[in-house]
PDB file of N, CA and C in Angstrom:
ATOM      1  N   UNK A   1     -17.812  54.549  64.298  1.00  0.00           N
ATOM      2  CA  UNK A   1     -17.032  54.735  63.088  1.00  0.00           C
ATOM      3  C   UNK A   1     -17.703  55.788  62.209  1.00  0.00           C
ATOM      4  N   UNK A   2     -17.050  56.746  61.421  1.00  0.00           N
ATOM      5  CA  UNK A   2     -17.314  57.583  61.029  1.00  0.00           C
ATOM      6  C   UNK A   2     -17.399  57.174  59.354  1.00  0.00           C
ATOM      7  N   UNK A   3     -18.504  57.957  58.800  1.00  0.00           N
ATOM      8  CA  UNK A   3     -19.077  57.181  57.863  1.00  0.00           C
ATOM      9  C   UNK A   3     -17.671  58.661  56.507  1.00  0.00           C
ATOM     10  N   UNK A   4     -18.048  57.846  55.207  1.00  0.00           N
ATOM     11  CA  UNK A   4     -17.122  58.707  54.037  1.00  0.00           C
ATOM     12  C   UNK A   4     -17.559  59.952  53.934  1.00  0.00           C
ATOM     13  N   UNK A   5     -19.116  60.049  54.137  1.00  0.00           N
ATOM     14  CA  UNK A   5     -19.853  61.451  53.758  1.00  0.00           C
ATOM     15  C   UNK A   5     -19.363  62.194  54.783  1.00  0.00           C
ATOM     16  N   UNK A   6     -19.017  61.819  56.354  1.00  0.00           N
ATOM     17  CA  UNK A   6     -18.378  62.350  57.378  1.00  0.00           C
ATOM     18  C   UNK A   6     -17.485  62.986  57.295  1.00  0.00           C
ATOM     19  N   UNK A   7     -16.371  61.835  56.760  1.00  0.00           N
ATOM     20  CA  UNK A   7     -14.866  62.521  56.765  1.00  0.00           C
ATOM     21  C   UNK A   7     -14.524  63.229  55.870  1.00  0.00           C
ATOM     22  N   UNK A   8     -15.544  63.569  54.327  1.00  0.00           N
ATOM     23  CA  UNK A   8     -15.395  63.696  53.440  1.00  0.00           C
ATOM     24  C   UNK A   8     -15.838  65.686  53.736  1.00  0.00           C
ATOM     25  N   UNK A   9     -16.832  65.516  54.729  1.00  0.00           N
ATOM     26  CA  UNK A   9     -17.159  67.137  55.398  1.00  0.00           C
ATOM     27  C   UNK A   9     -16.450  67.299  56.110  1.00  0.00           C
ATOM     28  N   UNK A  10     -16.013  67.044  56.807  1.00  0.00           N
ATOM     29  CA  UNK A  10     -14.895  66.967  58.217  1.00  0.00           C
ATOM     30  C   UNK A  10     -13.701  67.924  57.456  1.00  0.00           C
ATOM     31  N   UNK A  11     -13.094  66.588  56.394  1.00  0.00           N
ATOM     32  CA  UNK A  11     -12.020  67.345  55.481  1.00  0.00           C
ATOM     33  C   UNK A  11     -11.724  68.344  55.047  1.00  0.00           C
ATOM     34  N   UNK A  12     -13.621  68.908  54.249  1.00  0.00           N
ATOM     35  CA  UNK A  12     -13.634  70.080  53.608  1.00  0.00           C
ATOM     36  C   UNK A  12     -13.468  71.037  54.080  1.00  0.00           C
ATOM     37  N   UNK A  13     -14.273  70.802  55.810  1.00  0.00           N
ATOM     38  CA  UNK A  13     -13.976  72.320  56.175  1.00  0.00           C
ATOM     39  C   UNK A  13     -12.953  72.499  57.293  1.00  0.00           C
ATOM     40  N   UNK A  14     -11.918  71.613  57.297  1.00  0.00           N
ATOM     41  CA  UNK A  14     -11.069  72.059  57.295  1.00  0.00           C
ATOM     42  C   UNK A  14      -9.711  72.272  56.678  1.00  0.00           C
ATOM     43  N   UNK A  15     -10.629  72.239  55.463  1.00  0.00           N
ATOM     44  CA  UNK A  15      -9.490  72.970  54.110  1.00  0.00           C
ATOM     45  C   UNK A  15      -9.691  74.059  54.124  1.00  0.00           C
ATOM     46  N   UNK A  16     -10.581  74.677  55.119  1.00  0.00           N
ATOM     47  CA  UNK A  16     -11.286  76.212  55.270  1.00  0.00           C
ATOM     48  C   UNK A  16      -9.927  76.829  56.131  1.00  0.00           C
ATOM     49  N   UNK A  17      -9.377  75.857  56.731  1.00  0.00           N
ATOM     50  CA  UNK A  17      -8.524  76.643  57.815  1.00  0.00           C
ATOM     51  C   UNK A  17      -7.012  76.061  57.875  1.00  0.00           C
ATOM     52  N   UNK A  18      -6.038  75.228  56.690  1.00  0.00           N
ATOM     53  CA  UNK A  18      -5.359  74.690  56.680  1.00  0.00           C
ATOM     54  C   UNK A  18      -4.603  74.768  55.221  1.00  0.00           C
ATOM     55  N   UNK A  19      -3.589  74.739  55.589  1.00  0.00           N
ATOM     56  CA  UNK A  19      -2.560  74.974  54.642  1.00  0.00           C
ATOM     57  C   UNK A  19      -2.415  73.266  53.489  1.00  0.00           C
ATOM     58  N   UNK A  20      -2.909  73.220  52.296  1.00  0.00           N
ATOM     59  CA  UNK A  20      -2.820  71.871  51.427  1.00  0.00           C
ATOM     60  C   UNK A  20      -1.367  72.617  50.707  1.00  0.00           C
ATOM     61  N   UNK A  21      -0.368  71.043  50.447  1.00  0.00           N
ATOM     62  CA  UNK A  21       0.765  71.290  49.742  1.00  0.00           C
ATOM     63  C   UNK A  21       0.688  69.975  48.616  1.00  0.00           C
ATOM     64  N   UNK A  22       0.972  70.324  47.409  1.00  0.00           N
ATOM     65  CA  UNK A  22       1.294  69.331  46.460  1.00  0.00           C
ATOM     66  C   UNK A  22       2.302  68.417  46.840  1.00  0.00           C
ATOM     67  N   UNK A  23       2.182  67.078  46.319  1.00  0.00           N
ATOM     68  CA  UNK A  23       3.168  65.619  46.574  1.00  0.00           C
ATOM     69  C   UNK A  23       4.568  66.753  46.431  1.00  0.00           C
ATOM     70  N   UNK A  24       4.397  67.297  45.413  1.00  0.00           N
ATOM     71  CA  UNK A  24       6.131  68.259  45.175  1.00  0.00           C
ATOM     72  C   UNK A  24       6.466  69.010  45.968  1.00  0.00           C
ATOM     73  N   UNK A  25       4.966  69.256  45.962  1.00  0.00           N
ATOM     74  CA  UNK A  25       5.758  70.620  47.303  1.00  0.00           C
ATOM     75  C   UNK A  25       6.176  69.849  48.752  1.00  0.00           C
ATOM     76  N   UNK A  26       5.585  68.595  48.563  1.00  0.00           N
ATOM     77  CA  UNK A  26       5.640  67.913  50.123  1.00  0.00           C
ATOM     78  C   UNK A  26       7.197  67.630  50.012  1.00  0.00           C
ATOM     79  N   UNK A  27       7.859  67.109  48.948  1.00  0.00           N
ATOM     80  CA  UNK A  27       8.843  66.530  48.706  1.00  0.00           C
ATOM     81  C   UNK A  27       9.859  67.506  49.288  1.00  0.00           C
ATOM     82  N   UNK A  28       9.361  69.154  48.985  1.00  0.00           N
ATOM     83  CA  UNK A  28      10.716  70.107  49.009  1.00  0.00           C
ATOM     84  C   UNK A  28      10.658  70.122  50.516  1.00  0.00           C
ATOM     85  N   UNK A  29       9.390  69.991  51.298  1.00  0.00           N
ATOM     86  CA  UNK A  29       9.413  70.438  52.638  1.00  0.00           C
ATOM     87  C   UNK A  29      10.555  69.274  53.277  1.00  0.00           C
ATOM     88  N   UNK A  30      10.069  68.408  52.944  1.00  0.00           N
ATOM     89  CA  UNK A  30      10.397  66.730  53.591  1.00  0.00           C
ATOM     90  C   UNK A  30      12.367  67.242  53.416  1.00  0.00           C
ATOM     91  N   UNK A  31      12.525  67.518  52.294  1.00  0.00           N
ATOM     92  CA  UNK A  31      14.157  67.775  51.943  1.00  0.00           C
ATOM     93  C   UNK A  31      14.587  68.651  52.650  1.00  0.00           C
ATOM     94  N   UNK A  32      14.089  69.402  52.997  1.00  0.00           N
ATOM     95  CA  UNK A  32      14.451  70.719  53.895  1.00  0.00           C
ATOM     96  C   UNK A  32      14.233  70.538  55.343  1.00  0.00           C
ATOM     97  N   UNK A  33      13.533  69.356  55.581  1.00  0.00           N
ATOM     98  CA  UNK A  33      13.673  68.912  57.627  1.00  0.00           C
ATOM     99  C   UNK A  33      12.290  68.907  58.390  1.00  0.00           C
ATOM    100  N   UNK A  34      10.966  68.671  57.418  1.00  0.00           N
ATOM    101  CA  UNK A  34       9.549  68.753  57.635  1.00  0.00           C
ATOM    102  C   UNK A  34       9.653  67.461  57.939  1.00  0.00           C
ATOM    103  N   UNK A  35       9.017  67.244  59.342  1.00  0.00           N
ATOM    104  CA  UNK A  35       8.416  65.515  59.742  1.00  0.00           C
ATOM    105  C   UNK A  35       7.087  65.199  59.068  1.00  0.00           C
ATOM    106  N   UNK A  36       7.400  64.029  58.688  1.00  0.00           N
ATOM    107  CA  UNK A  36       6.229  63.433  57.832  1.00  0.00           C
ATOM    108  C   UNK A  36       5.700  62.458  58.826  1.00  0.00           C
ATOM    109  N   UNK A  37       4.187  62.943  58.826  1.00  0.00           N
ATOM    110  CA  UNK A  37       3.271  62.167  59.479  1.00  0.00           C
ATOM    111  C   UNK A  37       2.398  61.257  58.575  1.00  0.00           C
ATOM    112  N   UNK A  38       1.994  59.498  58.575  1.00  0.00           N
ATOM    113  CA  UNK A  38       1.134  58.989  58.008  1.00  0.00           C
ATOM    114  C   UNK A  38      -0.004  58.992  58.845  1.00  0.00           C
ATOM    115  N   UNK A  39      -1.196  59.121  58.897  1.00  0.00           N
ATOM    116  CA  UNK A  39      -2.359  59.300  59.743  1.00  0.00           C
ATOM    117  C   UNK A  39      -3.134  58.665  59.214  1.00  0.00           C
ATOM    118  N   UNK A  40      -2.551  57.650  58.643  1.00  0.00           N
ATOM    119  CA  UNK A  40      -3.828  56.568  58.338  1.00  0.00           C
ATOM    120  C   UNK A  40      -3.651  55.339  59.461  1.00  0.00           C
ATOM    121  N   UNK A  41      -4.671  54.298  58.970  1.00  0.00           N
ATOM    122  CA  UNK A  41      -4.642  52.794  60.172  1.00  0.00           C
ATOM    123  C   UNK A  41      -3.659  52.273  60.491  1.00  0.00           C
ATOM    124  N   UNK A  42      -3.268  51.665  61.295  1.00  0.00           N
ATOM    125  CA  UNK A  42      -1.932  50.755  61.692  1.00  0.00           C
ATOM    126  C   UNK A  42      -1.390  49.922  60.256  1.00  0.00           C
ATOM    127  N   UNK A  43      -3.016  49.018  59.515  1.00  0.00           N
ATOM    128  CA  UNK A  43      -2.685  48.408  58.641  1.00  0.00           C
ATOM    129  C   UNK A  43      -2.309  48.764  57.692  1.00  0.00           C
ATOM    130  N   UNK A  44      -2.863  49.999  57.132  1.00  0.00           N
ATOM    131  CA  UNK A  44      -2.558  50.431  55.828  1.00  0.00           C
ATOM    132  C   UNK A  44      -0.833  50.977  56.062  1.00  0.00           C
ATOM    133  N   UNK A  45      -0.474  51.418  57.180  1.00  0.00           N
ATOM    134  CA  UNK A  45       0.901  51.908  57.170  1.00  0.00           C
ATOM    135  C   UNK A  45       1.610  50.772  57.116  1.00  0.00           C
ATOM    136  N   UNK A  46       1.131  49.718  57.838  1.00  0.00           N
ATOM    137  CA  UNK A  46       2.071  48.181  57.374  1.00  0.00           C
ATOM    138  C   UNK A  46       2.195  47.685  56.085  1.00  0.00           C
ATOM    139  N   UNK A  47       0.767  47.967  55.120  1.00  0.00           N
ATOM    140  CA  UNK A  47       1.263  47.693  53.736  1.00  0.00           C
ATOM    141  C   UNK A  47       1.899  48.344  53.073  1.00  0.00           C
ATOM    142  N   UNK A  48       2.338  49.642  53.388  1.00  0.00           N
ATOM    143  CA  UNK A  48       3.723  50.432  52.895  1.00  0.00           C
ATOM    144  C   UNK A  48       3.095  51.629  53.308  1.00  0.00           C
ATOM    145  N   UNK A  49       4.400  52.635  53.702  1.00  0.00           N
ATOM    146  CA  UNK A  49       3.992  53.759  53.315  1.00  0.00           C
ATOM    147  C   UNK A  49       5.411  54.610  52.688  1.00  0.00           C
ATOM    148  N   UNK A  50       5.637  55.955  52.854  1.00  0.00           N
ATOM    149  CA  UNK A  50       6.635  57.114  52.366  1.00  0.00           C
ATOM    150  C   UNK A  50       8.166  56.450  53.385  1.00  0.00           C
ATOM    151  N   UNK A  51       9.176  56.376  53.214  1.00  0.00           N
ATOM    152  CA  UNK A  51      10.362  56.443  53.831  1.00  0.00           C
ATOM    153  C   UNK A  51      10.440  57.415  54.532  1.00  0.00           C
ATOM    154  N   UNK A  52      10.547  57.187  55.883  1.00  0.00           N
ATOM    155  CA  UNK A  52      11.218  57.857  56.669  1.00  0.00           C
ATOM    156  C   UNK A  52      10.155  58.613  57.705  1.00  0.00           C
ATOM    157  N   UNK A  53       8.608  58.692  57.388  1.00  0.00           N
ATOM    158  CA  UNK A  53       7.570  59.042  58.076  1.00  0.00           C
ATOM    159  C   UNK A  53       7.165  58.303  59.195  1.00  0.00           C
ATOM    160  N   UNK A  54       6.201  58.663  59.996  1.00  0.00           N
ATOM    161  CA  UNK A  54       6.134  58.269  61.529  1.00  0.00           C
ATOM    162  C   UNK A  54       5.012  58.034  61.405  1.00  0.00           C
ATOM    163  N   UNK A  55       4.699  57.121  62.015  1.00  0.00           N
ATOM    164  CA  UNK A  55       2.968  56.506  61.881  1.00  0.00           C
ATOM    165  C   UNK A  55       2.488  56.801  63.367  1.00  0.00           C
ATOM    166  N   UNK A  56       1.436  57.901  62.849  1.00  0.00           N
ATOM    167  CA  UNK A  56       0.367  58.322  63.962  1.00  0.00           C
ATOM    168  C   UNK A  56      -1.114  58.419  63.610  1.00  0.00           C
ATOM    169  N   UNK A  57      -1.591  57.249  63.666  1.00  0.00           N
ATOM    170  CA  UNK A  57      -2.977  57.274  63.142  1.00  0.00           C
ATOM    171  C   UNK A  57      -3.632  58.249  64.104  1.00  0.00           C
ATOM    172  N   UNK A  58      -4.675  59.005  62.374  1.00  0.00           N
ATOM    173  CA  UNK A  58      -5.772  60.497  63.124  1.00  0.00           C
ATOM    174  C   UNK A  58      -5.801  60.473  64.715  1.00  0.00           C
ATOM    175  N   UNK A  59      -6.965  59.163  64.701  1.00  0.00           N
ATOM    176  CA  UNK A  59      -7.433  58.940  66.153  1.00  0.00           C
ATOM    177  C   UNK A  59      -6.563  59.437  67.107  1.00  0.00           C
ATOM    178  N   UNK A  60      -5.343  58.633  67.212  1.00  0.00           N
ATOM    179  CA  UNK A  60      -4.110  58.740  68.081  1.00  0.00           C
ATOM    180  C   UNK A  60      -3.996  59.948  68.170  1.00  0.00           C
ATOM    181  N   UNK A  61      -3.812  60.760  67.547  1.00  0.00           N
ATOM    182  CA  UNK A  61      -3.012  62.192  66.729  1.00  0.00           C
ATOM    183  C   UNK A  61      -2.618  63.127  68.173  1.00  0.00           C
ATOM    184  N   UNK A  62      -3.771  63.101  68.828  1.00  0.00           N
ATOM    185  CA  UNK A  62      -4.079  64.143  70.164  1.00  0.00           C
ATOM    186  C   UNK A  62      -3.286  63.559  70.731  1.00  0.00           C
ATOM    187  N   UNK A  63      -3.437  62.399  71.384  1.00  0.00           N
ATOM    188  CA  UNK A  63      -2.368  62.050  72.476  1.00  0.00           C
ATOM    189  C   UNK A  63      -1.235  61.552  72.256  1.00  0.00           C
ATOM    190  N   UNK A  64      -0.527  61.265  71.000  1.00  0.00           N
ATOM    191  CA  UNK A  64       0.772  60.994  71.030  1.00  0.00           C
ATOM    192  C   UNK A  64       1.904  62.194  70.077  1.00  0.00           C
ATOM    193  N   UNK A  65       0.739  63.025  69.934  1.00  0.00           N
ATOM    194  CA  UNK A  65       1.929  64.173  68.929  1.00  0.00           C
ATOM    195  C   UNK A  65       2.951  64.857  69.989  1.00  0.00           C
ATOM    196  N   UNK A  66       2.726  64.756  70.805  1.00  0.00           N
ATOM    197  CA  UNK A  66       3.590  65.646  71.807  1.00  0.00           C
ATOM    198  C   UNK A  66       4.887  64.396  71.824  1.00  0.00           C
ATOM    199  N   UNK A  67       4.977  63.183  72.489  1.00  0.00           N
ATOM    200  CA  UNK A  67       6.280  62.875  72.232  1.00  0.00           C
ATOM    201  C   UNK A  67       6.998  62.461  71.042  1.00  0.00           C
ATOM    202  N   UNK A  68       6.105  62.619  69.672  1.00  0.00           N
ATOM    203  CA  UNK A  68       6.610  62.322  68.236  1.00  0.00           C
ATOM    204  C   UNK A  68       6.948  63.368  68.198  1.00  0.00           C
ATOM    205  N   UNK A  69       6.182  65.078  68.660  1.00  0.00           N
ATOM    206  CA  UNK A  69       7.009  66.170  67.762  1.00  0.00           C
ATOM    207  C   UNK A  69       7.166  66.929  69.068  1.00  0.00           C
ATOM    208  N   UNK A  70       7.426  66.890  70.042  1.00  0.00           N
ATOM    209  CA  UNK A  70       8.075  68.076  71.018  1.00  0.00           C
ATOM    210  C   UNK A  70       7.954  69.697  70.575  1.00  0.00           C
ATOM    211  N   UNK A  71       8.415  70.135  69.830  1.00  0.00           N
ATOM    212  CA  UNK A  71       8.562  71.314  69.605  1.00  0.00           C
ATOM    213  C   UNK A  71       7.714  71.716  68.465  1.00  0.00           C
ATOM    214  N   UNK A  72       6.815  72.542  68.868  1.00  0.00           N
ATOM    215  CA  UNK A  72       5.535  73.040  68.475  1.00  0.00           C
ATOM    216  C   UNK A  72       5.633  74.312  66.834  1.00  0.00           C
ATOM    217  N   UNK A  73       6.825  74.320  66.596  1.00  0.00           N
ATOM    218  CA  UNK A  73       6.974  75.190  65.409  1.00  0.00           C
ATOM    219  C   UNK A  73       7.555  74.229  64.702  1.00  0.00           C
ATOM    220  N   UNK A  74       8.319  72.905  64.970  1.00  0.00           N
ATOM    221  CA  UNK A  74       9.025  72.215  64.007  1.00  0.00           C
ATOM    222  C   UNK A  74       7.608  72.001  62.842  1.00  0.00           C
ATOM    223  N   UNK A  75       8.305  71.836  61.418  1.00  0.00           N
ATOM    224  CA  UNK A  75       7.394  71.833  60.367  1.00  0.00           C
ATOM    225  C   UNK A  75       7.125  70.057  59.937  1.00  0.00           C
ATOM    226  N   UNK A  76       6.035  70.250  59.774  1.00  0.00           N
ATOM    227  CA  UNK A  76       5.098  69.013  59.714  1.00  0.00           C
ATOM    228  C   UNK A  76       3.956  68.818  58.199  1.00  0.00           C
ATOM    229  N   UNK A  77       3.998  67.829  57.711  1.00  0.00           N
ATOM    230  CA  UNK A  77       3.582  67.406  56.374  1.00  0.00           C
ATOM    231  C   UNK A  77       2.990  65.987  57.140  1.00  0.00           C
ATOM    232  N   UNK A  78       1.489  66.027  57.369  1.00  0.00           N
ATOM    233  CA  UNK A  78       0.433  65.265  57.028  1.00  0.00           C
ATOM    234  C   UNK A  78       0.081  64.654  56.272  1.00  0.00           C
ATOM    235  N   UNK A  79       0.045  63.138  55.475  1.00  0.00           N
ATOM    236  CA  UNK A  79      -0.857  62.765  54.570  1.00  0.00           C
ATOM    237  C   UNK A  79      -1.261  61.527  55.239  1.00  0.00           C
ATOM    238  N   UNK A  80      -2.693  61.129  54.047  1.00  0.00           N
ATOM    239  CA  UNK A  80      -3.161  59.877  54.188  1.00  0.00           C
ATOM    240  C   UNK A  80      -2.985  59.212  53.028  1.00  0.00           C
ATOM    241  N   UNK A  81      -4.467  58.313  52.394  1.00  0.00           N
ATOM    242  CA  UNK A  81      -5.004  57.789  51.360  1.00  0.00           C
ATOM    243  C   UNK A  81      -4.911  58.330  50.728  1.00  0.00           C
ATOM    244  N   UNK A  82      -5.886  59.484  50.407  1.00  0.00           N
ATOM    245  CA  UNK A  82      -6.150  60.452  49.622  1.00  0.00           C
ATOM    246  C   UNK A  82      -6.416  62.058  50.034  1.00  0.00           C
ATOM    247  N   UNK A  83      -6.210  62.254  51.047  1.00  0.00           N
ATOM    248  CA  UNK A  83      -5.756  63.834  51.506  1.00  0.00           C
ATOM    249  C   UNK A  83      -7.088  64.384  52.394  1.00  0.00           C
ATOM    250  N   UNK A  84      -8.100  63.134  52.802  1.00  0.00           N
ATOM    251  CA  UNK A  84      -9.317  63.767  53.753  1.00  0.00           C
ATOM    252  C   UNK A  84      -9.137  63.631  54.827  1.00  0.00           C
ATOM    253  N   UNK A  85      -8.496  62.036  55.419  1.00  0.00           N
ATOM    254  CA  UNK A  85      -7.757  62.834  56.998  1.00  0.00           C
ATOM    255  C   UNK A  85      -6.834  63.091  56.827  1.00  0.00           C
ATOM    256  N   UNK A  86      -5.908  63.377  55.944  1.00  0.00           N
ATOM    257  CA  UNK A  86      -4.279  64.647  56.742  1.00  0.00           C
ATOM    258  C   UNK A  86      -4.996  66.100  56.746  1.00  0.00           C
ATOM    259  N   UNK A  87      -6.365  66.260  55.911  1.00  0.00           N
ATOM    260  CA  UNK A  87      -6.343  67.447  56.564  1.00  0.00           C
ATOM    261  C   UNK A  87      -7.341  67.683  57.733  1.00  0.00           C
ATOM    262  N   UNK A  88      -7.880  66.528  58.306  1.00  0.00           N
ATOM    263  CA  UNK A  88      -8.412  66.526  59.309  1.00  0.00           C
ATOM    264  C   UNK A  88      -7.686  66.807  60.172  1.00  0.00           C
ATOM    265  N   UNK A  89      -6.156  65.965  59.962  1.00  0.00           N
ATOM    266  CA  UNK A  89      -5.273  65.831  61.010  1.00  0.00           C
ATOM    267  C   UNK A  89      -4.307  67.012  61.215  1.00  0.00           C
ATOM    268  N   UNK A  90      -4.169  68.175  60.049  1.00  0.00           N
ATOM    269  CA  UNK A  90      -3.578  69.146  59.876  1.00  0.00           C
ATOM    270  C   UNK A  90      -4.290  70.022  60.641  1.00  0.00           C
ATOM    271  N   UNK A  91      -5.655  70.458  60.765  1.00  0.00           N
ATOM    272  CA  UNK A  91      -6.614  70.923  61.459  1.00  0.00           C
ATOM    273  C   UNK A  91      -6.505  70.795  62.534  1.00  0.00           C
ATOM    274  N   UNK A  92      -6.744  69.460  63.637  1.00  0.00           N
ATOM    275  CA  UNK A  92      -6.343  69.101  64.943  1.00  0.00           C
ATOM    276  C   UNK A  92      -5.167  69.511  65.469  1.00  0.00           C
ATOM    277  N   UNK A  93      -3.555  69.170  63.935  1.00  0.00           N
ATOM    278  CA  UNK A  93      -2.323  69.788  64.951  1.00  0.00           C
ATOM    279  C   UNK A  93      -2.484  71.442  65.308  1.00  0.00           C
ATOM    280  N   UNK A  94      -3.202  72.178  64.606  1.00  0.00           N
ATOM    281  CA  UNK A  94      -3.393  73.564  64.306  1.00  0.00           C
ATOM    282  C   UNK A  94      -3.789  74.191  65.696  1.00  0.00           C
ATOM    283  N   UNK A  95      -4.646  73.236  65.645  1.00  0.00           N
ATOM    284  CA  UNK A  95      -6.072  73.334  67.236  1.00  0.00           C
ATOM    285  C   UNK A  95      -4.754  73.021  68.450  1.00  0.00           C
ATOM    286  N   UNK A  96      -4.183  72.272  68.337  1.00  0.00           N
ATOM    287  CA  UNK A  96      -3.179  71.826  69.528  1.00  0.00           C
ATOM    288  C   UNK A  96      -1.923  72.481  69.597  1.00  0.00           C
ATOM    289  N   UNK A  97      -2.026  73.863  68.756  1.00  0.00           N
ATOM    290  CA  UNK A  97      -0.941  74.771  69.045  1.00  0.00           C
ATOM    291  C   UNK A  97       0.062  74.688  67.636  1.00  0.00           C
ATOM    292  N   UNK A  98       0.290  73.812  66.785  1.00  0.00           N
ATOM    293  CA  UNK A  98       1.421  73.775  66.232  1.00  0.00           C
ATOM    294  C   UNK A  98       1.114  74.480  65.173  1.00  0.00           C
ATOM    295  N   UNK A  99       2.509  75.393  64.832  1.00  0.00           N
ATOM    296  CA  UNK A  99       2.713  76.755  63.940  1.00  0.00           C
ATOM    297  C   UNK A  99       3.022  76.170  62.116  1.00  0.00           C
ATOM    298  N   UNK A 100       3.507  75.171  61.868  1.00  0.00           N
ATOM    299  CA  UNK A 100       3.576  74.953  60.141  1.00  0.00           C
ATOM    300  C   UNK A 100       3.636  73.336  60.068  1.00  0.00           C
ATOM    301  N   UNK A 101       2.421  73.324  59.813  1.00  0.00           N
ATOM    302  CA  UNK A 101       1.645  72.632  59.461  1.00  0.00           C
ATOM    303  C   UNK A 101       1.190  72.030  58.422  1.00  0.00           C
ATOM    304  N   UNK A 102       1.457  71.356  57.236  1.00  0.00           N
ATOM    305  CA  UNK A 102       0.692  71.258  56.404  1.00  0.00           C
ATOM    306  C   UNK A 102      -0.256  69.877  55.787  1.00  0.00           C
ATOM    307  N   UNK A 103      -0.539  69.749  54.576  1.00  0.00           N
ATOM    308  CA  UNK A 103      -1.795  68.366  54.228  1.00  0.00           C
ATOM    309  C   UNK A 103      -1.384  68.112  53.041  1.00  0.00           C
ATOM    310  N   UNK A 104      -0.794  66.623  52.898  1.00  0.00           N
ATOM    311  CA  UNK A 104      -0.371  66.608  51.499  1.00  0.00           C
ATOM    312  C   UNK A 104      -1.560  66.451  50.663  1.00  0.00           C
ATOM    313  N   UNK A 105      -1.973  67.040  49.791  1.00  0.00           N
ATOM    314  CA  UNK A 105      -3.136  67.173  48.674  1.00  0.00           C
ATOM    315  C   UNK A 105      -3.150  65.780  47.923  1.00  0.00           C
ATOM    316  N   UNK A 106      -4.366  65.314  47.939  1.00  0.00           N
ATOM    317  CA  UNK A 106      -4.349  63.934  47.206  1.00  0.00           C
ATOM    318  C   UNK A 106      -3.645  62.887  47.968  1.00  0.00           C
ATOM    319  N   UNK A 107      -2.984  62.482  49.294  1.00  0.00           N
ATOM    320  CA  UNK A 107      -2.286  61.537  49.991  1.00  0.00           C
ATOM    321  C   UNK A 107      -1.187  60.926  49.389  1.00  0.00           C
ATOM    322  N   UNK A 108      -0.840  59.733  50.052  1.00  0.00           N
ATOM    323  CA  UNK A 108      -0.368  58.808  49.609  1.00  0.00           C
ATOM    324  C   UNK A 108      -0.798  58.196  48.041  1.00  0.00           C
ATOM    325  N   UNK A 109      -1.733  58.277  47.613  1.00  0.00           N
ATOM    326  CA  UNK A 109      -1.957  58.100  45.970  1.00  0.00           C
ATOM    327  C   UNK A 109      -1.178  58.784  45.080  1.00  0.00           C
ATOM    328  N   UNK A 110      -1.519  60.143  45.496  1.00  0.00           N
ATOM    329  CA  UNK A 110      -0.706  61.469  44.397  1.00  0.00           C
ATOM    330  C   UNK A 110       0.809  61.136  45.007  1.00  0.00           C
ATOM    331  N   UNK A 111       0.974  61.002  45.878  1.00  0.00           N
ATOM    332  CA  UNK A 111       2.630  61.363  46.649  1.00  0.00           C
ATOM    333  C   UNK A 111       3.256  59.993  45.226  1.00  0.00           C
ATOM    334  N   UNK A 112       2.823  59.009  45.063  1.00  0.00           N
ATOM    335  CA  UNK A 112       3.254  58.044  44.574  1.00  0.00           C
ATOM    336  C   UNK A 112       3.238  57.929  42.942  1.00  0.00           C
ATOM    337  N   UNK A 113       2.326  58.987  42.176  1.00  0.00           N
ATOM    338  CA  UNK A 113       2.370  59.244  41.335  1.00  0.00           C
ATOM    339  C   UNK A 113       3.335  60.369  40.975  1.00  0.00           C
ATOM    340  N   UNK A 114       3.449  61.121  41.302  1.00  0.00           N
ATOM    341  CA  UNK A 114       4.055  62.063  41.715  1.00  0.00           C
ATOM    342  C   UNK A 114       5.325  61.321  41.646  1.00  0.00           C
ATOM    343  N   UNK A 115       5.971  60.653  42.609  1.00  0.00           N
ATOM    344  CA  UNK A 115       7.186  60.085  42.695  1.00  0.00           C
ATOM    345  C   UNK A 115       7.748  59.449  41.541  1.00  0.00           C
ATOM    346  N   UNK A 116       7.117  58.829  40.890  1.00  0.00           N
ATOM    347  CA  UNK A 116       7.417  58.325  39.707  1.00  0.00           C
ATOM    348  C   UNK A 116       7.977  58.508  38.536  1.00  0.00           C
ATOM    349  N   UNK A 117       7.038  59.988  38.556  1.00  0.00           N
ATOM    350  CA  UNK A 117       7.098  60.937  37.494  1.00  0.00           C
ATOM    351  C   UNK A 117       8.113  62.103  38.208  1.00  0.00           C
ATOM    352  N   UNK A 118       8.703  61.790  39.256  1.00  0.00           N
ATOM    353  CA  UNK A 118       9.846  62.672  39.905  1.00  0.00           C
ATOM    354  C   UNK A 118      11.247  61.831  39.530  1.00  0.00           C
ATOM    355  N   UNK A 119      11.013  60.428  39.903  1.00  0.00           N
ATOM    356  CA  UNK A 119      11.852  59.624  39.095  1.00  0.00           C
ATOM    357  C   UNK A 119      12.645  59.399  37.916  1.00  0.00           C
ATOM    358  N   UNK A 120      11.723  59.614  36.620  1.00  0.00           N
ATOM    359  CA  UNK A 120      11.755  59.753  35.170  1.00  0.00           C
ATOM    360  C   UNK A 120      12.235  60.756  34.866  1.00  0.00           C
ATOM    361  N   UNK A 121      11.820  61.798  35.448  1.00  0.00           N
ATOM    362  CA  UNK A 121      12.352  63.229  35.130  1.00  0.00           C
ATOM    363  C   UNK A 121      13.532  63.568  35.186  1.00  0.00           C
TER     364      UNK A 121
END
């Protein structure tokens, strides 16, 4: 198991090589036909996650993205918790060929704040 200081470097550098999008901006992609990936644990996706996203925890990520996303340019929006593995996991789809890609900034936390205040508005 990989320790926080791990994933927390892991993340950073590959924010070196990966496209981060705001909860808003995730929202416009998602409206426009971007598959939303959750890449967190089995459990945490059971205690809720975003409507309509596909649960592929990190680990998994390698061996099951091919029959979740077939086609290697379709556009893709990553999040987690808090945005250190989607962009781990944004990184890996990158490495495995796929062309738009992105990491929702801040995860599932911001996406939900964000929503709220998308709500009200």
């Amino acid at each position: 198991m990989q320790s926080v200081q791990d994933i927390v470097r892991l993340a950073n550098e590959a924010r070196t090589r990966i496209k981060e999008v705001s909860p808003v901006e995730s929202f416009a992609l998602v409206d426009s036909g971007a598959i939303l990936i959750d890449v967190r644990e089995e459990k945490e996706f059971k205690a809720g996650s975003i409507a309509g996203a596909i649960h592929i925890s990190r680990g998994q990520l390698a061996g099951r993205i091919g029959n979740a996303v077939p086609d290697k340019s379709s556009p893709i929006v990553c999040f987690c918790a808090v945005g250190h593995r989607s962009a781990i996991a944004a990184d890996t789809l990158q490495q495995l060929g796929y062309l738009n890609v992105t990491s929702m900034a801040g995860g599932l936390k911001s996406y939900l704040v964000s929503s709220s205040d998308r709500k009200s508005a």
